[in-house]
Protein backbone atom coordinates (compact mmCIF):
# COMPACT_ATOMS: atom_id res chain seq x y z
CA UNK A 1 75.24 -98.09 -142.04
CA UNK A 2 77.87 -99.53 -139.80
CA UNK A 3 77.87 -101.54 -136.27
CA UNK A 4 80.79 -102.84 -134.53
CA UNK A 5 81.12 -105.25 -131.59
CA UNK A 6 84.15 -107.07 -131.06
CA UNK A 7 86.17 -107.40 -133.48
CA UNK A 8 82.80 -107.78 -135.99
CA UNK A 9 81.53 -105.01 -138.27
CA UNK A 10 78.03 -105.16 -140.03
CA UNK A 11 77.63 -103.17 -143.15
CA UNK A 12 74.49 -102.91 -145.40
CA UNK A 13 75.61 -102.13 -148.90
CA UNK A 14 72.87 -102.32 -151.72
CA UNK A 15 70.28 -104.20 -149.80
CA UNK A 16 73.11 -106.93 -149.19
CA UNK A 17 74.20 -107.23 -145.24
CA UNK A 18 78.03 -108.23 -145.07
CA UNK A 19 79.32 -109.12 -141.85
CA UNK A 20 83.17 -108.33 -141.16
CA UNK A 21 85.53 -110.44 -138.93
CA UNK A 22 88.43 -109.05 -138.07
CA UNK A 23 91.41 -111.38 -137.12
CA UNK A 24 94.83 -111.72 -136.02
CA UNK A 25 96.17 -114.40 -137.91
CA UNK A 26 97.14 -116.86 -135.60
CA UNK A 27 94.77 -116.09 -132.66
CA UNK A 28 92.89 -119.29 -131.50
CA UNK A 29 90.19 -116.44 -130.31
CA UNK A 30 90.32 -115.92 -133.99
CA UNK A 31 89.11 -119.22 -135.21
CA UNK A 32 86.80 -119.54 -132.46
CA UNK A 33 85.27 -116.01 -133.41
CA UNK A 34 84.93 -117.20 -137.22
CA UNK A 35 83.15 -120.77 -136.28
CA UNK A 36 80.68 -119.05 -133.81
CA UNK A 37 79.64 -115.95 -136.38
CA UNK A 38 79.28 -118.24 -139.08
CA UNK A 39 76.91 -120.64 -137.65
CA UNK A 40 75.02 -117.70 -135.65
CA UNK A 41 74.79 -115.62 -138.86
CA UNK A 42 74.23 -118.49 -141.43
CA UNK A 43 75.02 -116.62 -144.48
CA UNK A 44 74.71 -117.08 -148.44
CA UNK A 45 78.67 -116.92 -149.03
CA UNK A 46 81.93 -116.77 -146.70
CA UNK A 47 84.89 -114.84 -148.01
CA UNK A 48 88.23 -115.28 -146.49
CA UNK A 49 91.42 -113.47 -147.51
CA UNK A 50 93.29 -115.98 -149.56
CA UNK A 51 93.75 -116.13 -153.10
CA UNK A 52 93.39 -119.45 -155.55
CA UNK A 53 97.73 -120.37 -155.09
CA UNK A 54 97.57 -119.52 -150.92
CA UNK A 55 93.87 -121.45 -150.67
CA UNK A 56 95.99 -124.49 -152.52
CA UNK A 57 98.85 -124.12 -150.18
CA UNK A 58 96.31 -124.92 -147.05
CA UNK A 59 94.73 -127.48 -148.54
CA UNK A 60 96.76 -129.75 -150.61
CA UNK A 61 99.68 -130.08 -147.69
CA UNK A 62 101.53 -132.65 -150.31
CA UNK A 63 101.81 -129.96 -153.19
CA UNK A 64 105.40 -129.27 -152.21
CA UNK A 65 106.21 -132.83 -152.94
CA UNK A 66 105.69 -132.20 -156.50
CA UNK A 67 107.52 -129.09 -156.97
CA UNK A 68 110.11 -128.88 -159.85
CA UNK A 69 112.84 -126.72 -158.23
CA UNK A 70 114.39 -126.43 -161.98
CA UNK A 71 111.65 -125.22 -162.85
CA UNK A 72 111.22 -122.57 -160.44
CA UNK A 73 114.53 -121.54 -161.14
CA UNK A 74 114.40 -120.96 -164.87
CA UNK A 75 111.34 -119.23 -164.42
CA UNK A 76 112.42 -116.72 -162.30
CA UNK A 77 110.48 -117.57 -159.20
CA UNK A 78 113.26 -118.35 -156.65
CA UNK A 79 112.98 -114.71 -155.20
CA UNK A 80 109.07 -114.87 -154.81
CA UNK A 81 109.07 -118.18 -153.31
CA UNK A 82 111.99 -117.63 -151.05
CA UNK A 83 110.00 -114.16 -149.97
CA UNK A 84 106.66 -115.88 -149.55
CA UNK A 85 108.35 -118.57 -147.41
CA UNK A 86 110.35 -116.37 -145.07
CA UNK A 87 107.24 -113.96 -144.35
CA UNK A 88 105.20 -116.53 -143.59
CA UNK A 89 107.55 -118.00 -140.87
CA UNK A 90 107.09 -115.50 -138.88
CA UNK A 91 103.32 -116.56 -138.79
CA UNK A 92 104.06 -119.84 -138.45
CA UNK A 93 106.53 -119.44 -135.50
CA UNK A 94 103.69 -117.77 -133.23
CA UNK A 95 100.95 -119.92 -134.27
CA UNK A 96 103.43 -122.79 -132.86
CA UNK A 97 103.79 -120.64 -130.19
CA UNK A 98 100.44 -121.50 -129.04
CA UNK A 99 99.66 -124.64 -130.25
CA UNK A 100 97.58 -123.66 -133.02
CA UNK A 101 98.15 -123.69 -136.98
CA UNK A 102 99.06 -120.45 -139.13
CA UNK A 103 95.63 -119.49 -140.80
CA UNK A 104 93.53 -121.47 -138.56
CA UNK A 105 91.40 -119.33 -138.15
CA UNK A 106 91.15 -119.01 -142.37
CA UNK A 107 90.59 -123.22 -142.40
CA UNK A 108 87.58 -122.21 -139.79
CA UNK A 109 86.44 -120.40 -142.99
CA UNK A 110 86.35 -123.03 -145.27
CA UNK A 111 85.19 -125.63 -142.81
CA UNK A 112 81.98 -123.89 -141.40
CA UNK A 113 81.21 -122.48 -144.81
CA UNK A 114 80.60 -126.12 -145.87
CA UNK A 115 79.31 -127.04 -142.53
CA UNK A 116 76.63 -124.33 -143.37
CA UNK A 117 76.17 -124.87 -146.99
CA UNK A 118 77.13 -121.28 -147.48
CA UNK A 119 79.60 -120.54 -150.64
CA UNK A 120 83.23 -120.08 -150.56
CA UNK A 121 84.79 -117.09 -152.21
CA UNK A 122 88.08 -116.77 -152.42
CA UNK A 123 88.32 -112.87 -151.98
CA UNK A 124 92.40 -112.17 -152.15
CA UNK A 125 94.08 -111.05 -155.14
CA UNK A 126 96.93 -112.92 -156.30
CA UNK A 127 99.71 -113.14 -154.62
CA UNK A 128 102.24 -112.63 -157.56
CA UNK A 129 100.32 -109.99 -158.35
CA UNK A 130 100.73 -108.04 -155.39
CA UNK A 131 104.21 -108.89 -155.08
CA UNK A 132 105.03 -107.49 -158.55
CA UNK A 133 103.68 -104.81 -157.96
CA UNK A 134 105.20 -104.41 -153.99
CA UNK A 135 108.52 -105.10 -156.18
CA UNK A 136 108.00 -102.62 -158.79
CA UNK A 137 107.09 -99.37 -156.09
CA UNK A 138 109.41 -99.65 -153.35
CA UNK A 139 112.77 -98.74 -155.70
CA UNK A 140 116.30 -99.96 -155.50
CA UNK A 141 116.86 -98.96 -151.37
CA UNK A 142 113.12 -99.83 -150.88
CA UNK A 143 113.91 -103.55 -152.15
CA UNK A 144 117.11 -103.81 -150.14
CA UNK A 145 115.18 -102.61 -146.84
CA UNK A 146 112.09 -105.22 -147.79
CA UNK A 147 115.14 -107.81 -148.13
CA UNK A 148 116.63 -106.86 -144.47
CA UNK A 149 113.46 -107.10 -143.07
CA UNK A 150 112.82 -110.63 -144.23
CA UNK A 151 115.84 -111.93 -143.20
CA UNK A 152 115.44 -110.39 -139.53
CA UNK A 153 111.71 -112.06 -139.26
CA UNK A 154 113.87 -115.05 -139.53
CA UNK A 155 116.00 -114.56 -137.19
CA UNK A 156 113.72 -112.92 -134.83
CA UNK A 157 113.08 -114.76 -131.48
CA UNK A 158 110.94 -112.45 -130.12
CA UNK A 159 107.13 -114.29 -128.87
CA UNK A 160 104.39 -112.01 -127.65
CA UNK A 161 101.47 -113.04 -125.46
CA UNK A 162 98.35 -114.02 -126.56
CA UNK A 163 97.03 -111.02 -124.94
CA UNK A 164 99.02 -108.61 -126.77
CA UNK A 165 98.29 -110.80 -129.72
CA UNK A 166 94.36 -109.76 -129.51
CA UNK A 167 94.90 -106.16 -128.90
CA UNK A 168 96.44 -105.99 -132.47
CA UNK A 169 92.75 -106.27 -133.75
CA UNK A 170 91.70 -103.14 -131.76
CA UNK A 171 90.94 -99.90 -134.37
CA UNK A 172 93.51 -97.84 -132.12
CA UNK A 173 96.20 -100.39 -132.16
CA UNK A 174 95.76 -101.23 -135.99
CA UNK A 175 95.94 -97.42 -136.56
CA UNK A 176 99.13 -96.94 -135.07
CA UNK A 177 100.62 -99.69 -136.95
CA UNK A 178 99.18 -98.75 -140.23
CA UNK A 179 100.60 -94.98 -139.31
CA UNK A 180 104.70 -96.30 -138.60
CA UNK A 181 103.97 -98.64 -141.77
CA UNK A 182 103.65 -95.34 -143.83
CA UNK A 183 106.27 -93.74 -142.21
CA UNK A 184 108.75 -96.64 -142.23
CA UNK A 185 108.02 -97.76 -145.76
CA UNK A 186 105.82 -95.42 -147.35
CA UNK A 187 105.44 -97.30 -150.68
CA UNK A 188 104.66 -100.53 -149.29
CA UNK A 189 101.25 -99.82 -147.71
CA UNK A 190 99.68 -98.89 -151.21
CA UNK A 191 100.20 -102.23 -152.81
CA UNK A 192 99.79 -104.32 -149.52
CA UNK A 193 97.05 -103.15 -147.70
CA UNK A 194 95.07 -100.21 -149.37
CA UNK A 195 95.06 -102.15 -152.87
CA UNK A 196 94.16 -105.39 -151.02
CA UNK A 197 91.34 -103.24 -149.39
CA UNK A 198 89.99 -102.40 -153.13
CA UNK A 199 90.39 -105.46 -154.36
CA UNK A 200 88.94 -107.63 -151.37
CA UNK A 201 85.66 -104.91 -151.02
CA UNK A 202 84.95 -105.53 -154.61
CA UNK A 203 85.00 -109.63 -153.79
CA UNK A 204 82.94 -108.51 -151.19
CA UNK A 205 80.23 -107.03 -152.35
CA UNK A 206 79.79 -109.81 -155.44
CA UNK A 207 79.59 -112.67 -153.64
CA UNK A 208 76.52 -114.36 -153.71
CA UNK A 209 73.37 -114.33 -151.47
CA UNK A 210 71.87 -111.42 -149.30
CA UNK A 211 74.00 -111.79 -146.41
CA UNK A 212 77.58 -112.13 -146.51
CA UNK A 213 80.33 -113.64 -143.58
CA UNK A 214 84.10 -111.97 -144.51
CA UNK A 215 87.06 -113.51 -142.34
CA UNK A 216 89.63 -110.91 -142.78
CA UNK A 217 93.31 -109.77 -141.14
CA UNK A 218 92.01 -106.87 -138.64
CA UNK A 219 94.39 -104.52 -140.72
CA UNK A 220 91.66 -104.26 -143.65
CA UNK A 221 88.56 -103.94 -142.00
CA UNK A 222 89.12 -99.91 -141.45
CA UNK A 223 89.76 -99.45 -145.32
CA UNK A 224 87.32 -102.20 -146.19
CA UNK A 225 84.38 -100.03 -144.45
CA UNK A 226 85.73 -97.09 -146.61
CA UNK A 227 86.19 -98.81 -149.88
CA UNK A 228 83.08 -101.04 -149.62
CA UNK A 229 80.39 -98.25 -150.79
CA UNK A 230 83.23 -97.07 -153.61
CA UNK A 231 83.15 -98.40 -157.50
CA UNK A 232 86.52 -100.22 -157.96
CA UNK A 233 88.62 -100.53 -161.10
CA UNK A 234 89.69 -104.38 -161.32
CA UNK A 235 91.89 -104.54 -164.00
CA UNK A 236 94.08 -101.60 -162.99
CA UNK A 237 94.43 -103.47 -159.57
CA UNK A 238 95.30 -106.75 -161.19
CA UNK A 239 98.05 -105.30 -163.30
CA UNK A 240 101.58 -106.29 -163.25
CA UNK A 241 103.77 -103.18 -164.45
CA UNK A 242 106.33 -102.94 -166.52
CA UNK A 243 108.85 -100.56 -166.06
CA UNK A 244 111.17 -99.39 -169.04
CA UNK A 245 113.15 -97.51 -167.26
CA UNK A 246 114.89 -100.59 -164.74
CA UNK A 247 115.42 -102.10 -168.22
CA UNK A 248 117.07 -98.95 -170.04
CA UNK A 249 119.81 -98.91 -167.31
CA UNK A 250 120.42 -103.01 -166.85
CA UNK A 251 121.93 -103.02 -170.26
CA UNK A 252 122.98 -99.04 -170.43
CA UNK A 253 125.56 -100.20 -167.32
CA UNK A 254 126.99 -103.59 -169.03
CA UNK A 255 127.05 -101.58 -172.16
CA UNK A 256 129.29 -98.83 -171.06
CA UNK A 257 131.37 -101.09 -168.70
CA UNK A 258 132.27 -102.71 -171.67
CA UNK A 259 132.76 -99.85 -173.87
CA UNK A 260 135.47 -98.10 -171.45
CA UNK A 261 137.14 -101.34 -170.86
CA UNK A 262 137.57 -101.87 -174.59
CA UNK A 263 138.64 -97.79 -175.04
CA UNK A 264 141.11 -98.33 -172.39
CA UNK A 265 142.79 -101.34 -173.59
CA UNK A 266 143.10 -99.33 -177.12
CA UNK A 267 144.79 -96.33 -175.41
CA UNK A 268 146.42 -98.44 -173.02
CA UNK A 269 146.66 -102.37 -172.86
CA UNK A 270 147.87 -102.13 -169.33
CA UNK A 271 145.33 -100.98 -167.86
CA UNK A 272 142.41 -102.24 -169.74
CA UNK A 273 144.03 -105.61 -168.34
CA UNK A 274 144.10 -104.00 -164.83
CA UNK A 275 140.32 -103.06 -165.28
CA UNK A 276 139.29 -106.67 -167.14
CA UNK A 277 140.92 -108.33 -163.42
CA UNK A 278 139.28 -106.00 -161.47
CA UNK A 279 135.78 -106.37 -162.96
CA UNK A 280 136.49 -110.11 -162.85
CA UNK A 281 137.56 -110.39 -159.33
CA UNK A 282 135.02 -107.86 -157.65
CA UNK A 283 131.70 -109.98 -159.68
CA UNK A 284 133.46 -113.40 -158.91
CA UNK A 285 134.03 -112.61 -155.57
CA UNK A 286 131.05 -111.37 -154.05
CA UNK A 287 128.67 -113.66 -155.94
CA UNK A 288 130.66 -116.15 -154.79
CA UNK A 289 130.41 -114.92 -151.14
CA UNK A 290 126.52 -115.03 -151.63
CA UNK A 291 126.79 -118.64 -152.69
CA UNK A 292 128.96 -119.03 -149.44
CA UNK A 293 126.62 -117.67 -146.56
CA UNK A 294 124.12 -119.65 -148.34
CA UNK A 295 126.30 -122.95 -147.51
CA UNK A 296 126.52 -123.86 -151.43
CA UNK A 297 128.54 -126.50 -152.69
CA UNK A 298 132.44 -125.69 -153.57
CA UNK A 299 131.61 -126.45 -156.86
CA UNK A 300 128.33 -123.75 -156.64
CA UNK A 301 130.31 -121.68 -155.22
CA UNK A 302 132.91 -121.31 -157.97
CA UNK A 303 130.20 -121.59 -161.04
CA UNK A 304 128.64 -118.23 -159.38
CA UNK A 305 132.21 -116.78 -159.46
CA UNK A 306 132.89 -117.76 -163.11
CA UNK A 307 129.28 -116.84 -164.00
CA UNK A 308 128.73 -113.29 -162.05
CA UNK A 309 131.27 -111.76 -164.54
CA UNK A 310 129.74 -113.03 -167.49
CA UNK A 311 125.67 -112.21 -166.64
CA UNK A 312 127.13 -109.18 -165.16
CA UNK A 313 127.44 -108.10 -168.99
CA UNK A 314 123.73 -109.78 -169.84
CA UNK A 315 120.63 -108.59 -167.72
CA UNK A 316 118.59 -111.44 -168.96
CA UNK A 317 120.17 -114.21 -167.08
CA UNK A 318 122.20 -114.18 -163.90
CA UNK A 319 124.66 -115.82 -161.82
CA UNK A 320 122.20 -116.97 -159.13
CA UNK A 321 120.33 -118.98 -161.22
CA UNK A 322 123.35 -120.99 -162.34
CA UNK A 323 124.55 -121.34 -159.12
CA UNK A 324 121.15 -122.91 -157.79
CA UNK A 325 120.91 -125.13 -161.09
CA UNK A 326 124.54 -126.48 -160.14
CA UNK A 327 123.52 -126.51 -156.18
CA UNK A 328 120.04 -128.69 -157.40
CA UNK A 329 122.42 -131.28 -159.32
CA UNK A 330 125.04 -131.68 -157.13
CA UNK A 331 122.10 -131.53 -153.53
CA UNK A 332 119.16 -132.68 -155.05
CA UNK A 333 116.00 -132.20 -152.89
CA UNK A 334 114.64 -135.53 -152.03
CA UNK A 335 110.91 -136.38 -150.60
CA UNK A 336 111.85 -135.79 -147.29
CA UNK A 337 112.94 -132.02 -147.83
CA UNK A 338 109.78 -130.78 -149.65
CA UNK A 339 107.75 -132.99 -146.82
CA UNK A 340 109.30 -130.82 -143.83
CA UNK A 341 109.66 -127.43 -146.14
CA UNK A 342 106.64 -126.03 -144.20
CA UNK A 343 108.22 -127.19 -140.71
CA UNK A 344 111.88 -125.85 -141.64
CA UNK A 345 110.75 -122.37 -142.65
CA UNK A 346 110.03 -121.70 -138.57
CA UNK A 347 114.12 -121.15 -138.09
CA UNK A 348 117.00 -119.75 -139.51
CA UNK A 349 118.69 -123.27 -139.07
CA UNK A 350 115.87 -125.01 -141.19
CA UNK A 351 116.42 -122.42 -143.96
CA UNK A 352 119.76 -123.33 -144.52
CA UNK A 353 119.45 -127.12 -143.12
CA UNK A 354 116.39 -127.89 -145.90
CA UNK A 355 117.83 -128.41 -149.59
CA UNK A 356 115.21 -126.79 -151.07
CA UNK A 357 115.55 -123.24 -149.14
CA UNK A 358 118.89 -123.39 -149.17
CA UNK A 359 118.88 -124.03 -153.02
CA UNK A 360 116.32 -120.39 -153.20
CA UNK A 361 118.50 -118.89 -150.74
CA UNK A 362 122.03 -119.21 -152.85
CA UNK A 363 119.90 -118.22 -155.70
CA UNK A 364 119.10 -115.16 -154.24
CA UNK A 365 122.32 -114.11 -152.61
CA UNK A 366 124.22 -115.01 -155.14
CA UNK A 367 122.41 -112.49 -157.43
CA UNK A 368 122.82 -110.15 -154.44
CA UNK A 369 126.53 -110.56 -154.52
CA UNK A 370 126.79 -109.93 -158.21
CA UNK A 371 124.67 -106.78 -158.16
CA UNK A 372 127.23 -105.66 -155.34
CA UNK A 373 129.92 -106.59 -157.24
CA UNK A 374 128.70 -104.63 -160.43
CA UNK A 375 128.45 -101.78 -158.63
CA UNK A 376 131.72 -101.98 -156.94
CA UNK A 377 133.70 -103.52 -159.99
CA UNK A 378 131.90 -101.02 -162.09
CA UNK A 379 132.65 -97.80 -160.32
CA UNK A 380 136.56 -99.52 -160.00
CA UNK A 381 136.82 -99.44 -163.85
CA UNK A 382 135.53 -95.98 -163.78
CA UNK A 383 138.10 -95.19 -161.92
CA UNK A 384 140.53 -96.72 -164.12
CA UNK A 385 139.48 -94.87 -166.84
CA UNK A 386 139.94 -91.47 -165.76
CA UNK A 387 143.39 -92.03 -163.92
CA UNK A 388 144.34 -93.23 -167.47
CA UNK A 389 142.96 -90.48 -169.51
């Protein structure tokens, strides 16, 4: 049994009553809404939609002081953090917008859950985990388009009112967002909302006490009231895949670039060198480019245009990440970066001015630049080949 009044839906499911609060994320009616329903309701357990890493983020503000950007580097993580930084500028820009913090209406959560002695659940699943898995469904042109679309919300100017802000919780609106979504990007809805709605219903319905509060981004509430009476599997929605196939053709393309460079230069030295320069100069050069626009170092710039060549040939390392360990020697991060990283993420001129985004960011283009130049150099040596057949 369902009943909905502004932006609140009550559900009874197995004798508990959960109460559902949809929000726009940086809506000051938002936070309001949460603070009032909470103390009116006074319920056994509030669950907001953050998960153990974004709860941390909200409330230990100094945790980027003790990040190891080495660290993130050599484990991989310069992508993820770079991603989870740019889409949650776009958040933070608006919030500033109107005076109000990103989430506020999530810290409402928290506050009046201990204000009311009810218990906080932390009802999101883990971030990584539904970026992996965003990552591993969208494909090669589905990664590139994710990619473009990050880098506009940066870019992007563009401030709505705070009326058209509140309309994005209506059903109807939601709806026809949810619909283009699908259309747009088919295979990014499944892992970041109808997942998230499985996973978050099954948070849901265990938290503790007779009467549950939910604070929740108004796009789950429609599959929330779906999935809420449904039996959920939890480990299938908490694993990361692995796909062979991605790792079949990283080393079946280094593998037969070098095999028809070494054919050619038996059959003919000439152009095997020809092929060997053009490999070299079409890696070098556009990892180097990436290591450019990101405003590297001239010494960055040139290890990513020795390196892209080399890890090129090697799937398991890459010339980003020696790039950004040069870039982190040569511009180390001091106190002062990590202490405005959450202010500098709002433009495209704090990106690049911070040393810490701009250490992610020619990372991340570099390795761009180098999977560009594979392609190109690749299909240039190709090329080669057959003319000298």
């Amino acid at each position: 049994m369902a009943s909905e009044k502004e932006n609140i839906t009550r559900l009874h499911v197995n004798d508990k009553e959960i109460v559902l609060i949809g929000t726009a994320h940086v809506s000051r009616q938002s936070a309001e809404q949460v603070k009032e329903v909470i103390e009116e309701e006074k319920p056994d357990s509030v669950c907001i939609e953050l998960d153990e890493q974004r709860y941390q983020s909200m409330t230990e503000r100094d945790r980027w002081k003790n990040m190891d950007i080495f660290k993130v580097i050599k484990e991989k993580k310069a992508s993820l953090l770079l991603m989870n930084l740019a889409i949650s500028s776009f958040q933070k820009r608006t919030a500033q917008q109107f005076g109000i913090k990103s989430g506020q209406e999530m810290m409402q959560g928290m506050e009046s859950a201990q204000d009311t002695g009810a218990e906080l659940v932390l009802a999101d699943r883990d971030i990584q985990v539904t970026f992996s898995r965003i990552w591993h469904q969208v494909g090669f042109w589905g990664k590139a388009k994710l990619l473009m679309m990050i880098v506009f919300s940066i870019f992007n100017k563009e401030s709505i009112s705070e009326e058209e802000l509140e309309k994005m919780k209506s059903q109807d609106m939601l709806n026809s967002m949810l619909d283009d979504l699908t259309e747009n990007f088919p295979r990014l809805k499944t892992p970041l909302i109808d997942e998230r709605d499985q996973y978050l219903s099954h948070k849901i319905k265990e938290a503790p006490g007779d009467k549950v509060v939910a604070v929740l981004g108004a796009a789950h509430v429609p599959g929330i009231k779906k999935e809420i009476y449904q039996k959920q599997n939890l480990p299938a929605l908490l694993h990361r895949p692995v796909s062979v196939a991605p790792k079949v053709i990283a080393w079946t393309i280094p593998i037969l670039i070098v095999a028809v460079i070494a054919y050619t230069f038996y059959a003919n030295p000439s152009a095997g060198l020809q092929q060997t320069i053009s490999w070299l100069l079409w890696n070098g050069s556009f990892s180097a480019l990436g290591a450019a626009v990101a405003l590297g170092h001239p010494l960055t710039v040139l290890t990513a245009f020795v390196a892209a060549p080399l890890t090129s040939l090697n799937p398991v390392i890459a010339a980003g990440w020696f790039a950004g360990i040069v870039q982190a020697y040569l511009r180390r991060p001091n106190v002062q970066d990590f202490e405005t990283l959450s202010d500098d993420v709002h433009s495209a001129k704090g990106f690049w001015g911070n040393k810490v985004t701009r250490i992610l960011l020619i990372v991340v283009l570099a390795n761009v630049g180098s999977t560009l130049g594979t392609m190109i150099g690749g299909a240039d040596v190709i090329r080669l080949f057959f003319e000298n057949l």
